[in-house]
PDB file of N, CA and C in Angstrom:
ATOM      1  N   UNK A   1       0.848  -1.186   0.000  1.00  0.00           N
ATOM      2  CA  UNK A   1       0.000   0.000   0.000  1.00  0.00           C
ATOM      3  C   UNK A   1       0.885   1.238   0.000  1.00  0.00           C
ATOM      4  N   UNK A   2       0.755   2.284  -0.251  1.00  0.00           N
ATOM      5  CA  UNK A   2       1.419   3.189  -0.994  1.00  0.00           C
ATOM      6  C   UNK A   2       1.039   4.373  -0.532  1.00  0.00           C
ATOM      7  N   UNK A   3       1.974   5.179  -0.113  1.00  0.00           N
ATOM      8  CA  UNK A   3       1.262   6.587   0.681  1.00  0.00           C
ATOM      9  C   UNK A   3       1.111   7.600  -0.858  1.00  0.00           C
ATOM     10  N   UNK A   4       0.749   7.281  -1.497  1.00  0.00           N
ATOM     11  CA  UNK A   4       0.298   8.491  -3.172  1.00  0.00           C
ATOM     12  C   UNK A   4       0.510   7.201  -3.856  1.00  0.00           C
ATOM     13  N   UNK A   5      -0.489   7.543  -4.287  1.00  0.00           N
ATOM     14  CA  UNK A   5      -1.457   6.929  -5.319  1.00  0.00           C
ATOM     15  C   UNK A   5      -1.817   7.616  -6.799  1.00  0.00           C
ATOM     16  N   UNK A   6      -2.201   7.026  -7.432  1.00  0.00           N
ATOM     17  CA  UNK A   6      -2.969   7.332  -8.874  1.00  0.00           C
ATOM     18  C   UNK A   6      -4.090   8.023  -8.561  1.00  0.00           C
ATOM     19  N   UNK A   7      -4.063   9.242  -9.021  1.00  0.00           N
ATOM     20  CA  UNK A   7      -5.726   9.899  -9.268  1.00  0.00           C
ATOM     21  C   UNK A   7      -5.532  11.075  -7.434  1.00  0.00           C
ATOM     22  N   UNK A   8      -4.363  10.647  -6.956  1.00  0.00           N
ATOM     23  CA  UNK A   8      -3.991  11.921  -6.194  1.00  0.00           C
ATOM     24  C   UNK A   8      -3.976  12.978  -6.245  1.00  0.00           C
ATOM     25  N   UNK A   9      -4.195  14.426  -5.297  1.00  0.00           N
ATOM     26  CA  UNK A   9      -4.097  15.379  -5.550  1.00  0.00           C
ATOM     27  C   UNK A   9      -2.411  15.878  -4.408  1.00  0.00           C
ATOM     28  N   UNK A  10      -1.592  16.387  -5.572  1.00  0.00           N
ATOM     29  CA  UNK A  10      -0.130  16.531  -4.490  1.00  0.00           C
ATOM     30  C   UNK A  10       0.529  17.530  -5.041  1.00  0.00           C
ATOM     31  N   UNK A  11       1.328  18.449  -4.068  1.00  0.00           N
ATOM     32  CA  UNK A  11       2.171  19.805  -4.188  1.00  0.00           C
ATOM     33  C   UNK A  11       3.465  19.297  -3.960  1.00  0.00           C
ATOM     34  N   UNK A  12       3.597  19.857  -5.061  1.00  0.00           N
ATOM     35  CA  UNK A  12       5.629  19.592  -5.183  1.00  0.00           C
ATOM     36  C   UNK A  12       5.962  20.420  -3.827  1.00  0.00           C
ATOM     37  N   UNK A  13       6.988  19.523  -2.893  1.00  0.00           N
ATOM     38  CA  UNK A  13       7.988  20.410  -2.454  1.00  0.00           C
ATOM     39  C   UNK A  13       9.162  21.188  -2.537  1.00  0.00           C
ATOM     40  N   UNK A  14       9.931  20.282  -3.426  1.00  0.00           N
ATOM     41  CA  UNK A  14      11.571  21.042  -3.659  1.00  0.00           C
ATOM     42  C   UNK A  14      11.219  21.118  -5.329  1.00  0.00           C
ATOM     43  N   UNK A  15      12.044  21.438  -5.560  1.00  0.00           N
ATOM     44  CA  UNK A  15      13.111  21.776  -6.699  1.00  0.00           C
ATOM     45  C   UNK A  15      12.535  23.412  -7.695  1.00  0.00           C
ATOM     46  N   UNK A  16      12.232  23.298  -9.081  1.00  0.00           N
ATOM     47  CA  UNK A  16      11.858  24.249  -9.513  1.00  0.00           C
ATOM     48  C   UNK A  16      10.419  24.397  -9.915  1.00  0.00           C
ATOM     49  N   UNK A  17       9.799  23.151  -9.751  1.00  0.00           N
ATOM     50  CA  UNK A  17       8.375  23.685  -9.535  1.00  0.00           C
ATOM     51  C   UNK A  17       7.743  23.361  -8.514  1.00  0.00           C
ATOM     52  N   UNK A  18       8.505  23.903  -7.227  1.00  0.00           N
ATOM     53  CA  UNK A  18       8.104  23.781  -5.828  1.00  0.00           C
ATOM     54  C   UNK A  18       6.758  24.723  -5.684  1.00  0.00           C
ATOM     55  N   UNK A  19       5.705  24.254  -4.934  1.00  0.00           N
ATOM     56  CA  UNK A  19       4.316  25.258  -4.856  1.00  0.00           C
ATOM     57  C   UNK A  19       2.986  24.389  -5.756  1.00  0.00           C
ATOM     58  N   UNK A  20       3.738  23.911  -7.086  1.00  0.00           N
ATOM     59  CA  UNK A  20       2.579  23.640  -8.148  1.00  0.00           C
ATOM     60  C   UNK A  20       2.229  22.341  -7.419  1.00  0.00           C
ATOM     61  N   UNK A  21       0.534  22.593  -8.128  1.00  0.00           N
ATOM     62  CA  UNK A  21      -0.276  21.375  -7.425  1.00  0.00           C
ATOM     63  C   UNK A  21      -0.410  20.162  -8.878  1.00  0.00           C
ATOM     64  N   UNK A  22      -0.825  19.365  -8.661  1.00  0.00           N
ATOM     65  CA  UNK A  22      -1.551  18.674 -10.067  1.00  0.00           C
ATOM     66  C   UNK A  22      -1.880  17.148  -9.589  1.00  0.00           C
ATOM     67  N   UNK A  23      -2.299  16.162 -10.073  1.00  0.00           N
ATOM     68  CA  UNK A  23      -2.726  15.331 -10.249  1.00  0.00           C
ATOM     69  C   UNK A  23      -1.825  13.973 -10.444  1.00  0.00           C
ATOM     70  N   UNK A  24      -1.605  13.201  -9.827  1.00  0.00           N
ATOM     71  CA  UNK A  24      -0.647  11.643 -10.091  1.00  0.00           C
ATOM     72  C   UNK A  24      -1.151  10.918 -11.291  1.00  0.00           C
ATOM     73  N   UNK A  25      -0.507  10.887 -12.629  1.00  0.00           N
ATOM     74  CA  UNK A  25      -1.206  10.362 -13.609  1.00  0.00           C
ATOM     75  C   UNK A  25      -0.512   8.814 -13.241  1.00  0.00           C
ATOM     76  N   UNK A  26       0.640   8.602 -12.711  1.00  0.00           N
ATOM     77  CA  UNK A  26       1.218   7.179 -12.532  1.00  0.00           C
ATOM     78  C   UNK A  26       1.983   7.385 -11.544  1.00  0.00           C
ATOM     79  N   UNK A  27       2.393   5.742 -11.331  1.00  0.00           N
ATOM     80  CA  UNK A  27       3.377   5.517  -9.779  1.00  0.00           C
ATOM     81  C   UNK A  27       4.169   4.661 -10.668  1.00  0.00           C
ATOM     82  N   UNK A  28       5.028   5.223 -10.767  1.00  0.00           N
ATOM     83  CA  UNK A  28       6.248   3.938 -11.200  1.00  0.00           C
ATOM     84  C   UNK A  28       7.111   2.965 -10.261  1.00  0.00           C
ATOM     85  N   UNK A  29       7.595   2.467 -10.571  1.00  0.00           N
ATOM     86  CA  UNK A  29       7.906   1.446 -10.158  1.00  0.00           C
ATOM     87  C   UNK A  29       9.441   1.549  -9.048  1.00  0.00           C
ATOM     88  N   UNK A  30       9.940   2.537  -9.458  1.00  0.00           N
ATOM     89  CA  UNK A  30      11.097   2.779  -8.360  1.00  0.00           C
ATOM     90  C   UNK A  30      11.399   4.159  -8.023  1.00  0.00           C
ATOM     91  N   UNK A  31      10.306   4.311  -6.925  1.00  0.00           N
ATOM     92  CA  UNK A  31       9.866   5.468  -5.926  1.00  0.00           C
ATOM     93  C   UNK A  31       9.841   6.842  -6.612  1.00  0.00           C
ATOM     94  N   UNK A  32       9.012   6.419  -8.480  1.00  0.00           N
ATOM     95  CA  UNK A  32       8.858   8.026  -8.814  1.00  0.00           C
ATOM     96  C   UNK A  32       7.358   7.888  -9.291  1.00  0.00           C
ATOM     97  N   UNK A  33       6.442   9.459  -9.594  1.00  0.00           N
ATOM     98  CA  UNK A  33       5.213   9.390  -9.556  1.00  0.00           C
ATOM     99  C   UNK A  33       5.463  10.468 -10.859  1.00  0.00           C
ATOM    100  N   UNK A  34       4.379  10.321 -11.801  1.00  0.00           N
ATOM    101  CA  UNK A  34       4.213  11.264 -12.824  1.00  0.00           C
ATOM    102  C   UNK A  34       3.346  12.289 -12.491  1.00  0.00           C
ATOM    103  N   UNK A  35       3.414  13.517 -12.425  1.00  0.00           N
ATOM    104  CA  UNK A  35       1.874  14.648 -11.833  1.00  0.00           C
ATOM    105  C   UNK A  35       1.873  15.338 -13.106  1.00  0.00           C
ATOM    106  N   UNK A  36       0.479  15.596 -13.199  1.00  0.00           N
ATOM    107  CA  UNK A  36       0.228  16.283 -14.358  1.00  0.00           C
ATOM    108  C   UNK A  36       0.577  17.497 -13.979  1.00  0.00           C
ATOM    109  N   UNK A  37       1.566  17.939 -15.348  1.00  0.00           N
ATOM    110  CA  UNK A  37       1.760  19.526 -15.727  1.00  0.00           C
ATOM    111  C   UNK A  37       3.212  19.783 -14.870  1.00  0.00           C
ATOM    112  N   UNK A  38       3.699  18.834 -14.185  1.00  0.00           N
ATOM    113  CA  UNK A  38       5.020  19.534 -12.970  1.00  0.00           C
ATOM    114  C   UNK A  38       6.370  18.178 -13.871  1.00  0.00           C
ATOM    115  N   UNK A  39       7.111  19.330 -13.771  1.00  0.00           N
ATOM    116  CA  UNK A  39       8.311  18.642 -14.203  1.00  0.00           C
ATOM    117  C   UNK A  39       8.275  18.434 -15.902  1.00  0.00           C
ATOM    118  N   UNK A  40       7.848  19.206 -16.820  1.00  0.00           N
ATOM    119  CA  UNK A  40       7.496  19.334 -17.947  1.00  0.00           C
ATOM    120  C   UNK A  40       8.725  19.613 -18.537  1.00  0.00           C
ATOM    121  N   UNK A  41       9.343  18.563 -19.808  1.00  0.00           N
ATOM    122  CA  UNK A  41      10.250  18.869 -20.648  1.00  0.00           C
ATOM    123  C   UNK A  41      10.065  18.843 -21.901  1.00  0.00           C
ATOM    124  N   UNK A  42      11.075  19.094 -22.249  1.00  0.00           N
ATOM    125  CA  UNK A  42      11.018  19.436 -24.081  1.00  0.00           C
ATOM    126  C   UNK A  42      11.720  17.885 -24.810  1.00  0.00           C
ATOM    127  N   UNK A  43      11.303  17.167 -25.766  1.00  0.00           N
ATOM    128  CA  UNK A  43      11.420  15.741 -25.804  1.00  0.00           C
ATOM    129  C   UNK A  43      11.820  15.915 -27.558  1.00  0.00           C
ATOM    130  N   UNK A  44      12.387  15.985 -27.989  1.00  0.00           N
ATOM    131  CA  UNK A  44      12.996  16.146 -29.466  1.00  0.00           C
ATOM    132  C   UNK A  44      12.606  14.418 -30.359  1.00  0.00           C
ATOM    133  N   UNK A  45      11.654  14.635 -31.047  1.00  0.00           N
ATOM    134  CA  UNK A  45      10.884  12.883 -31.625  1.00  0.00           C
ATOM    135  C   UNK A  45      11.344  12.749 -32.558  1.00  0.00           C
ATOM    136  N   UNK A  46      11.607  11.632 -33.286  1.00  0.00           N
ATOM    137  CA  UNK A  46      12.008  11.170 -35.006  1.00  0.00           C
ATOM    138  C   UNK A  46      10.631  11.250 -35.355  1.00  0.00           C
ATOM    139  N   UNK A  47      10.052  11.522 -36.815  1.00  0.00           N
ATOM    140  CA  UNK A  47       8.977  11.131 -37.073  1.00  0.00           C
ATOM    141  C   UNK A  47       8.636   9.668 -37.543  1.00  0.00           C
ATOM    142  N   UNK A  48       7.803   8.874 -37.235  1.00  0.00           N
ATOM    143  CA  UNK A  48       7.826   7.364 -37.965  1.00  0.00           C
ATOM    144  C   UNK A  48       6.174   7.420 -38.263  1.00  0.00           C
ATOM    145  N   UNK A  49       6.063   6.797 -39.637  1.00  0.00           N
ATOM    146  CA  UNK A  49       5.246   7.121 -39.892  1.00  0.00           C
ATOM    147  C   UNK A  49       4.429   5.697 -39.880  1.00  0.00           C
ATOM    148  N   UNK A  50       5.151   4.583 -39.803  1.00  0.00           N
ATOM    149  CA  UNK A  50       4.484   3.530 -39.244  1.00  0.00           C
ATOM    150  C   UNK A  50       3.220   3.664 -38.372  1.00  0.00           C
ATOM    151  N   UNK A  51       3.647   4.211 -37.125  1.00  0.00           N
ATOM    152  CA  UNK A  51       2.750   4.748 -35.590  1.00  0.00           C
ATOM    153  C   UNK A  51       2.066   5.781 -35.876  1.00  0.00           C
ATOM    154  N   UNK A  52       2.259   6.508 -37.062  1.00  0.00           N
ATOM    155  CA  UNK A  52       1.573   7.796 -37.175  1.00  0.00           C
ATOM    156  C   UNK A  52       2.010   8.936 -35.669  1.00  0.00           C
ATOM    157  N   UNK A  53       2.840   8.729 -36.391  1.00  0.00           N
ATOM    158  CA  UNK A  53       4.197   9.760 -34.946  1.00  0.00           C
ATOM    159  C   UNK A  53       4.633  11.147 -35.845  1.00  0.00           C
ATOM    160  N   UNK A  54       4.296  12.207 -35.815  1.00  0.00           N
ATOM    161  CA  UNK A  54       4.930  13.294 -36.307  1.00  0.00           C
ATOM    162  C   UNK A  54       6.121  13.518 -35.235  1.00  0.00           C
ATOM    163  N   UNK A  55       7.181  14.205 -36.575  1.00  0.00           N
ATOM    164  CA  UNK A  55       8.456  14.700 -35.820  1.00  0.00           C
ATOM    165  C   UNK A  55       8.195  16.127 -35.071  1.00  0.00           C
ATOM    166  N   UNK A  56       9.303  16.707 -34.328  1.00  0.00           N
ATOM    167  CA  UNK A  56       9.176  17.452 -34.031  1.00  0.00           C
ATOM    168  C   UNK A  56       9.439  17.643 -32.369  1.00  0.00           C
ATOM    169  N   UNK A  57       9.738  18.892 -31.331  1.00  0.00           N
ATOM    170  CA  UNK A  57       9.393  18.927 -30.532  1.00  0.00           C
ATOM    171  C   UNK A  57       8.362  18.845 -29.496  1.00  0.00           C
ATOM    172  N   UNK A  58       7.966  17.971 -28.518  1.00  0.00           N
ATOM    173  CA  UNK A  58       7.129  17.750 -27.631  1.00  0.00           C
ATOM    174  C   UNK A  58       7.148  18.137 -26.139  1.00  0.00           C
ATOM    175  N   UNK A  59       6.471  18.921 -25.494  1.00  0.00           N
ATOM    176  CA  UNK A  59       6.236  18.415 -24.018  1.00  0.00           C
ATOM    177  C   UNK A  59       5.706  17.341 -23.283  1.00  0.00           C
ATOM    178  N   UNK A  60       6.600  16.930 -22.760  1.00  0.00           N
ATOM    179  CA  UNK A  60       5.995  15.957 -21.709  1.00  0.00           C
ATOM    180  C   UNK A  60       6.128  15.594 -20.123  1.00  0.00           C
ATOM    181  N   UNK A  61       5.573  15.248 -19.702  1.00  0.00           N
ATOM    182  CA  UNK A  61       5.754  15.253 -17.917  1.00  0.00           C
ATOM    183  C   UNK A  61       7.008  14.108 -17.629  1.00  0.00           C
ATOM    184  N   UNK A  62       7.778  14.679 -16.912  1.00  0.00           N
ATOM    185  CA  UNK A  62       9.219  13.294 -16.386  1.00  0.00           C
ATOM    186  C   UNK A  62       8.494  13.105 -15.267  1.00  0.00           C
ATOM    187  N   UNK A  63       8.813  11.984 -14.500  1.00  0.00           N
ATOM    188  CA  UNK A  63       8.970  11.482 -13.501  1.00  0.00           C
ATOM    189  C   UNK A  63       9.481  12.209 -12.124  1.00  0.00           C
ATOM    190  N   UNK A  64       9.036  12.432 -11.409  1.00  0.00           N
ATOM    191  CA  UNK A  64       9.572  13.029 -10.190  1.00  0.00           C
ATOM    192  C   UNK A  64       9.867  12.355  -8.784  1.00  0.00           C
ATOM    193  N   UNK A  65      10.671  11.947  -7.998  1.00  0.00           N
ATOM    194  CA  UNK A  65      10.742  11.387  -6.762  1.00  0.00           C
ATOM    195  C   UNK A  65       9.476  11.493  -5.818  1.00  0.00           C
ATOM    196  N   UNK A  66       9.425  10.435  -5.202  1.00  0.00           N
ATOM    197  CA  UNK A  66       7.892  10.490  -4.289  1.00  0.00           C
ATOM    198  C   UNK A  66       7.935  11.269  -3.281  1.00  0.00           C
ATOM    199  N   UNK A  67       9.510  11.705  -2.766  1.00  0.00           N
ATOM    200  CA  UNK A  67       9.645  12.045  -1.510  1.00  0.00           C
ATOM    201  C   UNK A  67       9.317  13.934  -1.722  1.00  0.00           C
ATOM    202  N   UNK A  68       9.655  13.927  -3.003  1.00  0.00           N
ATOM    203  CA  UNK A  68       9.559  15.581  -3.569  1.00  0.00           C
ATOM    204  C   UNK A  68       8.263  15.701  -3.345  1.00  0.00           C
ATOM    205  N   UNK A  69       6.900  15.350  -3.319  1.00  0.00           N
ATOM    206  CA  UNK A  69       5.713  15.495  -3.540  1.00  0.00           C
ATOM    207  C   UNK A  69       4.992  15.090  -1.608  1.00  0.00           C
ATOM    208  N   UNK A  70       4.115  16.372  -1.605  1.00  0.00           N
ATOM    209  CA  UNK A  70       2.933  15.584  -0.789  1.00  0.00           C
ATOM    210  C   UNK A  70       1.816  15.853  -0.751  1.00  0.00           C
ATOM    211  N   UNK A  71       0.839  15.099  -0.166  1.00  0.00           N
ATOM    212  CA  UNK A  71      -0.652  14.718  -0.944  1.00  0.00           C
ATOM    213  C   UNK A  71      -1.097  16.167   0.064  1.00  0.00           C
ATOM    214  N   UNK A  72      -2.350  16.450  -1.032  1.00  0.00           N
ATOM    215  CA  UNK A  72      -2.789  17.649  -1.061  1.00  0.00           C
ATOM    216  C   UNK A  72      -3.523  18.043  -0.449  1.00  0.00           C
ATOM    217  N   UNK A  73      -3.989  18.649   1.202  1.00  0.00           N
ATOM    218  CA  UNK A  73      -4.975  18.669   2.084  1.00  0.00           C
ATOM    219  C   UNK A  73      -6.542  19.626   1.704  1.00  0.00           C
ATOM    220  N   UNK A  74      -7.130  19.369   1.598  1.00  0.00           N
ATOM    221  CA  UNK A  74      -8.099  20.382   0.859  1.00  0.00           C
ATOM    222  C   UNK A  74      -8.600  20.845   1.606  1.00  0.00           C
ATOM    223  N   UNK A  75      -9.078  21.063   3.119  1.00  0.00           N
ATOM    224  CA  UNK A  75      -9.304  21.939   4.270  1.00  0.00           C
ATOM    225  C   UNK A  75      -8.017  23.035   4.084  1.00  0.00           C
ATOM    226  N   UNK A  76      -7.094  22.067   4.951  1.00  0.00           N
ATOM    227  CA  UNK A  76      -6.060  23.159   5.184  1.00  0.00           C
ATOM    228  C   UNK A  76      -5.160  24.187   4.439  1.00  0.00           C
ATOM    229  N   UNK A  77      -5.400  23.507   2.874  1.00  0.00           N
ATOM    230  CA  UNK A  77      -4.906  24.122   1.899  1.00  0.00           C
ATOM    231  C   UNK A  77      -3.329  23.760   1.996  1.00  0.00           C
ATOM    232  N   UNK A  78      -2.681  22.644   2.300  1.00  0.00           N
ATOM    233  CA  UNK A  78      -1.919  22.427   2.399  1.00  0.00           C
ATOM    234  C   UNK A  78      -1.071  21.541   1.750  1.00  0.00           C
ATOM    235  N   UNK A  79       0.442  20.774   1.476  1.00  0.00           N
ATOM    236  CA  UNK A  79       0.366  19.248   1.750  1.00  0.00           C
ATOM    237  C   UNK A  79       0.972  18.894   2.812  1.00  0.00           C
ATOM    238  N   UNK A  80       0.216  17.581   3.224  1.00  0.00           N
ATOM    239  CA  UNK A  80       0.837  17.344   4.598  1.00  0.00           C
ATOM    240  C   UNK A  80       0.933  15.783   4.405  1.00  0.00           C
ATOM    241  N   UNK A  81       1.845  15.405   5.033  1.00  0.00           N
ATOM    242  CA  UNK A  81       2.235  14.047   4.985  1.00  0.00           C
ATOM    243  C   UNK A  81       1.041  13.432   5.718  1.00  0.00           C
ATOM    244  N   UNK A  82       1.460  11.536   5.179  1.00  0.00           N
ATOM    245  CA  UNK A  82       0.389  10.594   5.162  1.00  0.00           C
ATOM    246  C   UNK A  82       0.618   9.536   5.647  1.00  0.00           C
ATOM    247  N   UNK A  83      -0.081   9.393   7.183  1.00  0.00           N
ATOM    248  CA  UNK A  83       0.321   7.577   7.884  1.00  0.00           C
ATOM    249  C   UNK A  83      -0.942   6.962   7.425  1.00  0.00           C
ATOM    250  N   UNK A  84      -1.027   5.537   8.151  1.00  0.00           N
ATOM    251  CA  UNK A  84      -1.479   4.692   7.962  1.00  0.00           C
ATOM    252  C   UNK A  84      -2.034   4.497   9.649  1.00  0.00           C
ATOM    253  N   UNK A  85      -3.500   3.884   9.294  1.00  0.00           N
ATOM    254  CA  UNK A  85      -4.425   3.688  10.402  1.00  0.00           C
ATOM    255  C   UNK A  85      -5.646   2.548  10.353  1.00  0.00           C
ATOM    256  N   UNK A  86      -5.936   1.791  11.263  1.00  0.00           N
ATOM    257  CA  UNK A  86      -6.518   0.901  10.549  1.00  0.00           C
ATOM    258  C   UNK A  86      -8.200   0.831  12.007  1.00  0.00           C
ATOM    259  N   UNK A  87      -8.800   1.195  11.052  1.00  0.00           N
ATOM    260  CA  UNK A  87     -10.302   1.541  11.568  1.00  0.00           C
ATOM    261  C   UNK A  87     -10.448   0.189  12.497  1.00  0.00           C
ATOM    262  N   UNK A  88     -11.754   0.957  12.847  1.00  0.00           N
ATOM    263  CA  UNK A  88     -12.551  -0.596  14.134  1.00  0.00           C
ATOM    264  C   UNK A  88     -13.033  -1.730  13.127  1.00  0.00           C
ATOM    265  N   UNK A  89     -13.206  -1.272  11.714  1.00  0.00           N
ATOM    266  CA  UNK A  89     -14.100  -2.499  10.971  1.00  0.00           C
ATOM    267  C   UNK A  89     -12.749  -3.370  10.313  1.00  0.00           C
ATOM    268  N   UNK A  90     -11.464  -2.976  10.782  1.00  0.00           N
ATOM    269  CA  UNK A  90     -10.030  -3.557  10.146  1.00  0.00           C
ATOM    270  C   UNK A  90      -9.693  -3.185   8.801  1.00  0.00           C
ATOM    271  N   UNK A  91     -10.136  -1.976   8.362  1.00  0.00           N
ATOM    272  CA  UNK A  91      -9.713  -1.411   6.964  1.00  0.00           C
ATOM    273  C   UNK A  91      -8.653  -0.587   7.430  1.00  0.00           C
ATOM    274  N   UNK A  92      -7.655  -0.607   6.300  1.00  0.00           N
ATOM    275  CA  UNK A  92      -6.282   0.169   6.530  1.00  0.00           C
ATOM    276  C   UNK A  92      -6.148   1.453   6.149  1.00  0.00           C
ATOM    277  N   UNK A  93      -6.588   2.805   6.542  1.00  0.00           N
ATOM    278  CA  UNK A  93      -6.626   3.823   5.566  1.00  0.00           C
ATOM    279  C   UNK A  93      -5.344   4.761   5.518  1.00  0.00           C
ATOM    280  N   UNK A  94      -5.654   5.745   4.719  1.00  0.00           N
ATOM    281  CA  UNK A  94      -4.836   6.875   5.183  1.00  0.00           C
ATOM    282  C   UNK A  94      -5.179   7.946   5.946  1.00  0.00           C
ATOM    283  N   UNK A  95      -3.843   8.128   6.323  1.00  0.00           N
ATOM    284  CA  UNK A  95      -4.151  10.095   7.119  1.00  0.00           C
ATOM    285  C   UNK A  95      -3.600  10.852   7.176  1.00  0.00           C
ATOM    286  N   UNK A  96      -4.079  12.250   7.183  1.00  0.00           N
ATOM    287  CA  UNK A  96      -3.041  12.890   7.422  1.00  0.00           C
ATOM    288  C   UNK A  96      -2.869  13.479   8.786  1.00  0.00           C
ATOM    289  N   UNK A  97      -0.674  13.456   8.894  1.00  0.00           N
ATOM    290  CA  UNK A  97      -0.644  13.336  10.590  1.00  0.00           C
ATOM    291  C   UNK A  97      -0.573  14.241  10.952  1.00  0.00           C
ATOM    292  N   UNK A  98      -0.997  15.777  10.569  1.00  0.00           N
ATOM    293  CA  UNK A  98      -0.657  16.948  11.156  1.00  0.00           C
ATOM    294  C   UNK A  98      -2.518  17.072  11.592  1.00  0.00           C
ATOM    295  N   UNK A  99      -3.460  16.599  10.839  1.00  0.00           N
ATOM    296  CA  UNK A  99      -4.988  17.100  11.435  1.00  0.00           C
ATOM    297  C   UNK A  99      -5.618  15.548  11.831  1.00  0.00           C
ATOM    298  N   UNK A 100      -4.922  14.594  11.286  1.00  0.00           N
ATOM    299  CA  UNK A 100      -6.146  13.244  12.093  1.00  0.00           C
ATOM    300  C   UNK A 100      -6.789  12.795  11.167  1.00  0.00           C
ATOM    301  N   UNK A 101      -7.242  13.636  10.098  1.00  0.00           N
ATOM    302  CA  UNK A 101      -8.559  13.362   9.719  1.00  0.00           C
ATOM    303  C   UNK A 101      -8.177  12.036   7.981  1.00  0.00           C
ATOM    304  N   UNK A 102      -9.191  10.971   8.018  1.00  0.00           N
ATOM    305  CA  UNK A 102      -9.055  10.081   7.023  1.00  0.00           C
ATOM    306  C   UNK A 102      -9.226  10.675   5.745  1.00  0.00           C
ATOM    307  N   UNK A 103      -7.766  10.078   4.671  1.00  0.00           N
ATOM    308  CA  UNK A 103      -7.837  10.612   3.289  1.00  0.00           C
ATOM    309  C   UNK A 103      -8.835  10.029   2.396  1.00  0.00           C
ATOM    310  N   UNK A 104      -8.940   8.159   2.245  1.00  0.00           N
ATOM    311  CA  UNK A 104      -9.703   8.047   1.659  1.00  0.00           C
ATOM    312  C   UNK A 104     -10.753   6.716   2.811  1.00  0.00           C
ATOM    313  N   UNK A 105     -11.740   7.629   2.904  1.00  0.00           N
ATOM    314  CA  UNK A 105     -13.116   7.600   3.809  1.00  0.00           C
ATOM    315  C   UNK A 105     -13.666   7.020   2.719  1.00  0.00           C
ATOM    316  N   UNK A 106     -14.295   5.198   2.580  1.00  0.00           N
ATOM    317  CA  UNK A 106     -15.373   5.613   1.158  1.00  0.00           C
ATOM    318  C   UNK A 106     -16.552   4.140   1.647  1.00  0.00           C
TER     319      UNK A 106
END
């Protein structure tokens, strides 16, 4: 289980787009997460026309470290880091540890 997830809402902490919020489009596989719109580069393509691939320059989102990112508090307007808690009915949820309150309640 995974403290950020897919379909997350999370604010970069460090680097140069420290502040921006966006969305976890993926979790890869060795501790990096894709967010929409943060960490955006310029990707230089061959065209192949096999795939129906035009050449040319592209933007696209890199990968960012998990530890750079945290999930997005929507009261507090914040991000605040995320433990793990496991209710009276034995479901494991999340939380966040600065207010208490459960991330995903469903």
């Amino acid at each position: 289980m995974s403290k950020i997830r897919k379909g997350d809402q999370v604010i970069v902490r460090t680097g140069r787009d420290k502040g921006k919020r966006g969305t976890v489009l993926r979790v890869l596989t060795d501790d990096r997460v894709l967010v929409e719109g943060v960490n955006v580069v310029k990707r230089h393509t061959r065209p192949n026309p096999q795939k129906n691939v035009t050449g040319g320059i592209i933007d696209k989102e890199a990968p960012i470290h998990r530890s750079n990112v945290a999930l997005y508090n929507a009261t507090s307007s914040k991000g605040e880091r995320v433990g793990y808690r496991n209710l009276e009915d034995g479901r494991k949820v999340r939380f966040f540890k600065k207010s208490g309150e459960v991330v995903d309640a469903k």
